[in-house]
N, C-alpha and C. Protein backbone atom coordinates (compact mmCIF):
# COMPACT_ATOMS: atom_id res chain seq x y z
N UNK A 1 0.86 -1.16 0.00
CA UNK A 1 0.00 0.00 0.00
C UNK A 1 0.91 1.23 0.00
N UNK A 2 0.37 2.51 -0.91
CA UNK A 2 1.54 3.28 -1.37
C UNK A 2 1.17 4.62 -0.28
N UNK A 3 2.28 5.33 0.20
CA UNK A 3 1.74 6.38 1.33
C UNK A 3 0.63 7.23 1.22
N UNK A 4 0.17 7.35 0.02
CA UNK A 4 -1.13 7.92 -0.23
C UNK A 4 -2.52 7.63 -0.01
N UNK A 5 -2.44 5.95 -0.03
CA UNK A 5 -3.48 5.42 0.57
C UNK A 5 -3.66 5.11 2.26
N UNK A 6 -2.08 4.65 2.97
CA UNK A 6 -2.11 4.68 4.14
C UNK A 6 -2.92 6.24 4.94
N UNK A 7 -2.19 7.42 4.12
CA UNK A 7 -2.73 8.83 4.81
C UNK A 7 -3.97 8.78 4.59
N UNK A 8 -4.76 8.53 3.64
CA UNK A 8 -6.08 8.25 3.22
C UNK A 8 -6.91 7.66 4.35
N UNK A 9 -6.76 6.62 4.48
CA UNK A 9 -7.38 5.39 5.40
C UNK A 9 -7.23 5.87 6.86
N UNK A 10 -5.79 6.49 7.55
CA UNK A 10 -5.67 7.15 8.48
C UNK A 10 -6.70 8.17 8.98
N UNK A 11 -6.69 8.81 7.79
CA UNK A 11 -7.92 10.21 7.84
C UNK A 11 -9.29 10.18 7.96
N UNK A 12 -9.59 8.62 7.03
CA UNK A 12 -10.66 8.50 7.55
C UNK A 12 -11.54 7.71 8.85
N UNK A 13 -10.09 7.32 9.59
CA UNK A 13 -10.41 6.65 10.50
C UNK A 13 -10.95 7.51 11.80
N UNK A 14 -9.81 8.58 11.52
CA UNK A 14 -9.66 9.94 12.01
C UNK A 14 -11.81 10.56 12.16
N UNK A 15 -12.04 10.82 11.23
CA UNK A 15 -12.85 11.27 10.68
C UNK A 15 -14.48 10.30 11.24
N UNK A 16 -14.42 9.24 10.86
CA UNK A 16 -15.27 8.12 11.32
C UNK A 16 -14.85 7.91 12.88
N UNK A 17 -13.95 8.07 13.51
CA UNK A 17 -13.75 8.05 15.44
C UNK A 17 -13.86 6.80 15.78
N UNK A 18 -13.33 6.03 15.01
CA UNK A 18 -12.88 4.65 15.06
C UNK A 18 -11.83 4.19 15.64
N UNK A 19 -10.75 5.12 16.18
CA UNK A 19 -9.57 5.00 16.64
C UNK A 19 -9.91 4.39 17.96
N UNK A 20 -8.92 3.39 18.85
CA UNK A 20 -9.12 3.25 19.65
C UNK A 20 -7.61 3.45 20.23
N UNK A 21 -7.83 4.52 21.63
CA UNK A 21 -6.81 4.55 22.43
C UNK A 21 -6.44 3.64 23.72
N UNK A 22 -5.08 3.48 23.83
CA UNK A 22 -4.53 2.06 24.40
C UNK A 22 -3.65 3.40 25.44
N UNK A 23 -4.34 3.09 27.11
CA UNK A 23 -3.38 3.95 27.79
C UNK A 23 -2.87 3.10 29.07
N UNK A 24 -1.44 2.92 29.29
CA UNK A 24 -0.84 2.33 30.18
C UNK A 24 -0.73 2.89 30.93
N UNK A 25 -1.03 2.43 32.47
CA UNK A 25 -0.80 3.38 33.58
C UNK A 25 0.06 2.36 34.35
N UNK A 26 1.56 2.74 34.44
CA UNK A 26 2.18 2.15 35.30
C UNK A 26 2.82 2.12 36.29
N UNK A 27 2.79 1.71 37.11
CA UNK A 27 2.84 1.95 38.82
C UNK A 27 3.92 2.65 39.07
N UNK A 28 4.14 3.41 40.11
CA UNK A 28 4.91 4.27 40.70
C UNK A 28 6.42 3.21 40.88
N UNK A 29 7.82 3.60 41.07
CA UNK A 29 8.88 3.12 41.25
C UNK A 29 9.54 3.92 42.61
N UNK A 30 9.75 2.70 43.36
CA UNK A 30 10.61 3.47 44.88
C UNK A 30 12.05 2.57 44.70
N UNK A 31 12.64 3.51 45.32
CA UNK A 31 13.94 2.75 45.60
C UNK A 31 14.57 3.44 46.73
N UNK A 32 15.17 2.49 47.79
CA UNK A 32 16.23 2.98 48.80
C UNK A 32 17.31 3.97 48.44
N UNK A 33 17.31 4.70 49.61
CA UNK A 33 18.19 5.83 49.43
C UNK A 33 19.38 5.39 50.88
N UNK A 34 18.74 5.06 51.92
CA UNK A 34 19.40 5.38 53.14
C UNK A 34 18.94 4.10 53.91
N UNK A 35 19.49 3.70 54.91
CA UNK A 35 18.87 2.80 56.08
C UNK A 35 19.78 2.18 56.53
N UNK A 36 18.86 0.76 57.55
CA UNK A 36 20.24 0.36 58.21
C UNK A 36 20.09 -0.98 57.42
N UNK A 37 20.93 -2.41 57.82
CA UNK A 37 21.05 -3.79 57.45
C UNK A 37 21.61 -4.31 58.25
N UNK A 38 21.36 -5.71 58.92
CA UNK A 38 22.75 -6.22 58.87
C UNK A 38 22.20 -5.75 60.53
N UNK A 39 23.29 -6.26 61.42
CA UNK A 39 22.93 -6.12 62.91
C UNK A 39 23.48 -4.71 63.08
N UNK A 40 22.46 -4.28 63.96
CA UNK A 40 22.88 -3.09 64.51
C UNK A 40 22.99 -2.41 66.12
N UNK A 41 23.20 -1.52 66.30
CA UNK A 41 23.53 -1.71 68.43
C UNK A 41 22.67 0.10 68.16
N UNK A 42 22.19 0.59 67.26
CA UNK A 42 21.82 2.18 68.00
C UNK A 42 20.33 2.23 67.71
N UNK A 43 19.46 2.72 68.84
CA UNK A 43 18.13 2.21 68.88
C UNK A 43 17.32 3.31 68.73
N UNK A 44 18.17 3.34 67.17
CA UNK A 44 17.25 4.82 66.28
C UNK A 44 17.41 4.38 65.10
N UNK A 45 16.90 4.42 64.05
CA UNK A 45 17.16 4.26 62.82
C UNK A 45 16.36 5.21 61.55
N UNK A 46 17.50 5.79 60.88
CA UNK A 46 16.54 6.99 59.87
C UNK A 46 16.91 6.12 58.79
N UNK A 47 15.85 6.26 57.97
CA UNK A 47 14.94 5.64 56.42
C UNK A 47 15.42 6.62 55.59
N UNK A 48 15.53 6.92 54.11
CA UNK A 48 15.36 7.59 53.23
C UNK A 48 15.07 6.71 51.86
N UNK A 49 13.89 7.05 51.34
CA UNK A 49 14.16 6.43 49.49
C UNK A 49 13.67 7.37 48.91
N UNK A 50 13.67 7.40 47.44
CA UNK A 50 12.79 8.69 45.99
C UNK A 50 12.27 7.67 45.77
N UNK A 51 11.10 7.97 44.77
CA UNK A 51 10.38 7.63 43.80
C UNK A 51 9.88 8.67 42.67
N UNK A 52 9.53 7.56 41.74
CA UNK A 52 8.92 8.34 40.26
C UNK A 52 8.18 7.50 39.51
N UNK A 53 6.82 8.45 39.13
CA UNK A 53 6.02 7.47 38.37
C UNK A 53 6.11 8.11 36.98
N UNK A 54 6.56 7.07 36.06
CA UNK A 54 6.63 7.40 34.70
C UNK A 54 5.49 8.15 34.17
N UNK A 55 4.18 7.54 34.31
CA UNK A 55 3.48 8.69 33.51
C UNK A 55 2.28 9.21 34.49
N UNK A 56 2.63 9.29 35.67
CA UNK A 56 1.77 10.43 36.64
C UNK A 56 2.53 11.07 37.87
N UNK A 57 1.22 10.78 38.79
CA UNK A 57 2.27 11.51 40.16
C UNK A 57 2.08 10.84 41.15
N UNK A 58 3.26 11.04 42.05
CA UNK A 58 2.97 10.30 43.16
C UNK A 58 2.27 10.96 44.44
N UNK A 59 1.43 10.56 44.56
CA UNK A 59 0.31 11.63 45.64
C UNK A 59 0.56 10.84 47.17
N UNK A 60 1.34 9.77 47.58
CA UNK A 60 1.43 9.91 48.75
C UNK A 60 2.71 8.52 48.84
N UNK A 61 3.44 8.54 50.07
CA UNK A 61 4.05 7.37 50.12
C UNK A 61 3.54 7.01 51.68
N UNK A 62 3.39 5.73 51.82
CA UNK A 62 3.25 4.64 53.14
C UNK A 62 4.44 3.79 53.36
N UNK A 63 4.21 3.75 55.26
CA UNK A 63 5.52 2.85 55.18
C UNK A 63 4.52 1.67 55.90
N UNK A 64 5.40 0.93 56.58
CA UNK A 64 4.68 0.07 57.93
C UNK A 64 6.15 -0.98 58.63
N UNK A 65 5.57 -1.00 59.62
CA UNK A 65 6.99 -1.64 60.94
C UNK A 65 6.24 -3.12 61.23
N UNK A 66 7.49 -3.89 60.75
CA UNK A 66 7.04 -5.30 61.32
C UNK A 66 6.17 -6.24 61.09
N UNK A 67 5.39 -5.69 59.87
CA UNK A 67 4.75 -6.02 58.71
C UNK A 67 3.04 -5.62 59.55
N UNK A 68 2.69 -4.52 60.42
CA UNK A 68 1.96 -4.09 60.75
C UNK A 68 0.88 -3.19 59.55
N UNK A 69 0.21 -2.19 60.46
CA UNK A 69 -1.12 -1.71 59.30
C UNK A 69 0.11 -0.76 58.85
N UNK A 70 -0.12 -0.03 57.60
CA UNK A 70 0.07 1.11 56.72
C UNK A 70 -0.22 2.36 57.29
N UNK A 71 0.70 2.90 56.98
CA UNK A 71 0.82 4.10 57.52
C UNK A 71 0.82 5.33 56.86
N UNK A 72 0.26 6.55 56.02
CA UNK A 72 1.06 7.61 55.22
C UNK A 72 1.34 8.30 55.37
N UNK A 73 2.64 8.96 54.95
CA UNK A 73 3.58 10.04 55.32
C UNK A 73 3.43 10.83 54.59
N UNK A 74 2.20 11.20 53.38
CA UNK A 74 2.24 12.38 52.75
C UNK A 74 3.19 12.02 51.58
N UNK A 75 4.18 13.39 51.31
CA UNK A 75 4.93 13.32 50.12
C UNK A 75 6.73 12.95 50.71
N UNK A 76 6.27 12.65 52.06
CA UNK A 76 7.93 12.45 52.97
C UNK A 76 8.36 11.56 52.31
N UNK A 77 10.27 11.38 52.18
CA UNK A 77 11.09 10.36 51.58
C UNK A 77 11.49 10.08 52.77
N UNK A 78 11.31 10.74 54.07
CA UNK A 78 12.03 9.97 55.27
C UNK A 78 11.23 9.88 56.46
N UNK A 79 11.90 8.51 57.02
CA UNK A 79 11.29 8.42 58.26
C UNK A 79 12.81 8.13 59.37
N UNK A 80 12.23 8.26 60.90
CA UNK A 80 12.91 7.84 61.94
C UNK A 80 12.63 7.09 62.58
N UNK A 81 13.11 5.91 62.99
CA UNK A 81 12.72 5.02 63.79
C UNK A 81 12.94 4.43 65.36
N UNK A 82 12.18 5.22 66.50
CA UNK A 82 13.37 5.08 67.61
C UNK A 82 12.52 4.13 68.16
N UNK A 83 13.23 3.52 69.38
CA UNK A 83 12.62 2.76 70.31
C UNK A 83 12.79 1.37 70.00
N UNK A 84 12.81 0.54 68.89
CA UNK A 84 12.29 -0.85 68.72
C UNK A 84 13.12 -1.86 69.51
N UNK A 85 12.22 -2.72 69.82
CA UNK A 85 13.07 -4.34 70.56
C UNK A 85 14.46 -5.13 69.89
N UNK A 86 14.40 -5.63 71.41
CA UNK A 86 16.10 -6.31 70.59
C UNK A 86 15.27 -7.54 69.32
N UNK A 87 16.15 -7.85 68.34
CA UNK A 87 15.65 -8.96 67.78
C UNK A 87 15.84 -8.21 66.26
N UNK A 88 15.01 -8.86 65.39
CA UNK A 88 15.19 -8.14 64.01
C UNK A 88 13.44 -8.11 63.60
N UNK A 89 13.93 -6.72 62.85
CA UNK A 89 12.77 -5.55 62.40
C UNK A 89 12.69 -5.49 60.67
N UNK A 90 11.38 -5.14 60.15
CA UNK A 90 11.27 -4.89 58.87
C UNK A 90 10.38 -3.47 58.73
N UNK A 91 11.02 -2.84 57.91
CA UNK A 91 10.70 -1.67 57.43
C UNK A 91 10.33 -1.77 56.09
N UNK A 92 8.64 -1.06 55.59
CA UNK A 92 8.50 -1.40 54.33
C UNK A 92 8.20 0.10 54.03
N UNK A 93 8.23 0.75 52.81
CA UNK A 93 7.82 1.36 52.00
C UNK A 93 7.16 1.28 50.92
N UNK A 94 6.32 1.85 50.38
CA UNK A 94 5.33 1.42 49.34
C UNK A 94 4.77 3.08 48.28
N UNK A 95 4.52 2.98 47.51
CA UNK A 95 4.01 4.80 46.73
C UNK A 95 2.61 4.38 46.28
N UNK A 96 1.83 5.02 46.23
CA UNK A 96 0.55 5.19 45.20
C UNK A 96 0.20 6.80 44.99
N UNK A 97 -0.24 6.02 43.26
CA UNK A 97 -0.10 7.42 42.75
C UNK A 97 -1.64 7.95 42.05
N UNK A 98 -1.22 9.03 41.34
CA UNK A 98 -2.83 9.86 41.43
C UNK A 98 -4.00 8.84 41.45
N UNK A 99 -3.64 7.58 39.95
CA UNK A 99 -4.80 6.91 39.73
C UNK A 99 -4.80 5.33 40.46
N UNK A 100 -4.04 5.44 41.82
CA UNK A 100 -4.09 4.40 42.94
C UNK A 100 -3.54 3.25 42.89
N UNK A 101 -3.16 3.18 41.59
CA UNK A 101 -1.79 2.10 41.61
C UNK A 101 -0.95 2.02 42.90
N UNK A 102 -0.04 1.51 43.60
CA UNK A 102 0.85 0.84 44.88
C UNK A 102 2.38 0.56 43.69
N UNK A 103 3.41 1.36 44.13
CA UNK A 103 4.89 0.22 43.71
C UNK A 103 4.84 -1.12 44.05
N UNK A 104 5.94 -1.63 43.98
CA UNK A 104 6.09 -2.52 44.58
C UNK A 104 6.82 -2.60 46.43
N UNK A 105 6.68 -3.28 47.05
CA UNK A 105 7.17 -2.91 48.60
C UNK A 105 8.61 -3.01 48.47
N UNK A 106 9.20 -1.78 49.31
CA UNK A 106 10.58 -1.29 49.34
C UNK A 106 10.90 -1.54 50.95
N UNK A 107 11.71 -2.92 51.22
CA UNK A 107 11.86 -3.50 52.58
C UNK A 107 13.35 -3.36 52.92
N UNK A 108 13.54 -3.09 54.02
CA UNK A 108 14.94 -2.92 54.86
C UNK A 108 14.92 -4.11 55.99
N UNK A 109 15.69 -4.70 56.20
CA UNK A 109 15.24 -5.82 57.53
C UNK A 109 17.10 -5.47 58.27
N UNK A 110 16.49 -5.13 59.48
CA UNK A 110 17.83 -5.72 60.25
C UNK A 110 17.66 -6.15 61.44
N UNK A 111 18.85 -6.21 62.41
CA UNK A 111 18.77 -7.06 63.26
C UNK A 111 19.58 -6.08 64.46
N UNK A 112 18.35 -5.16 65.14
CA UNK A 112 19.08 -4.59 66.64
C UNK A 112 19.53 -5.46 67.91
N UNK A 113 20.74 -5.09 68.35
CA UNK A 113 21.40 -5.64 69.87
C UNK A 113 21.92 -5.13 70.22
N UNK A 114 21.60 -4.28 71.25
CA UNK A 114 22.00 -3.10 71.76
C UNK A 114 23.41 -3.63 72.44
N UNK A 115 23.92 -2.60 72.50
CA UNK A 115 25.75 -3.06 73.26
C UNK A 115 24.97 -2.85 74.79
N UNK A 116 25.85 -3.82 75.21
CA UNK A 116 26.05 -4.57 76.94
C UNK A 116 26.24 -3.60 78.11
């Protein structure tokens, strides 16, 4: 088919509103910035990650401790964590964005023991 007929057929597809639009909405992306791993002795711990959603926005991020309820922090990339028990802890992060998509969960696990 010679480009004259493709523009043709285009136009009238155009024209007739036959087109059908195909729109991907794909989930927000987090990634670690900061945290702890690995055993640790100080019974504070500060969080940091970014995120970006390719084709919207991110309208809030959630974390949660210990695989407890969800929590949201608004548009915060950081949290602090004081107080927790000896033993080992999980820290999750998560984004959803304008049209409510969730990333995928952004987890830190370590293992506090406080010095003697």
């Amino acid at each position: 088919m010679d480009s004259s007929k493709i523009a043709l057929l285009v136009f009238i597809t155009l024209i007739l509103g036959i087109t059908t639009l195909y729109i991907i909405d794909k989930p927000p992306i987090v990634e670690k910035a900061r945290g702890p791993s690995g055993e640790i002795s100080k019974m504070m711990s500060s969080f940091s990650w970014h995120g970006e959603d390719p084709d919207g926005i991110i309208i809030k991020y959630e974390y949660r401790k210990d695989g407890g309820k969800w929590i949201g922090v608004g548009e915060s990339t950081r949290y602090i964590w004081v107080g927790y028990s000896e033993g080992e802890h999980t820290f999750d992060v998560r984004a959803r964005d304008i049209n409510g998509k969730s990333s995928e969960i952004v987890s830190w696990t370590f293992f506090y023991k406080p010095n003697p």
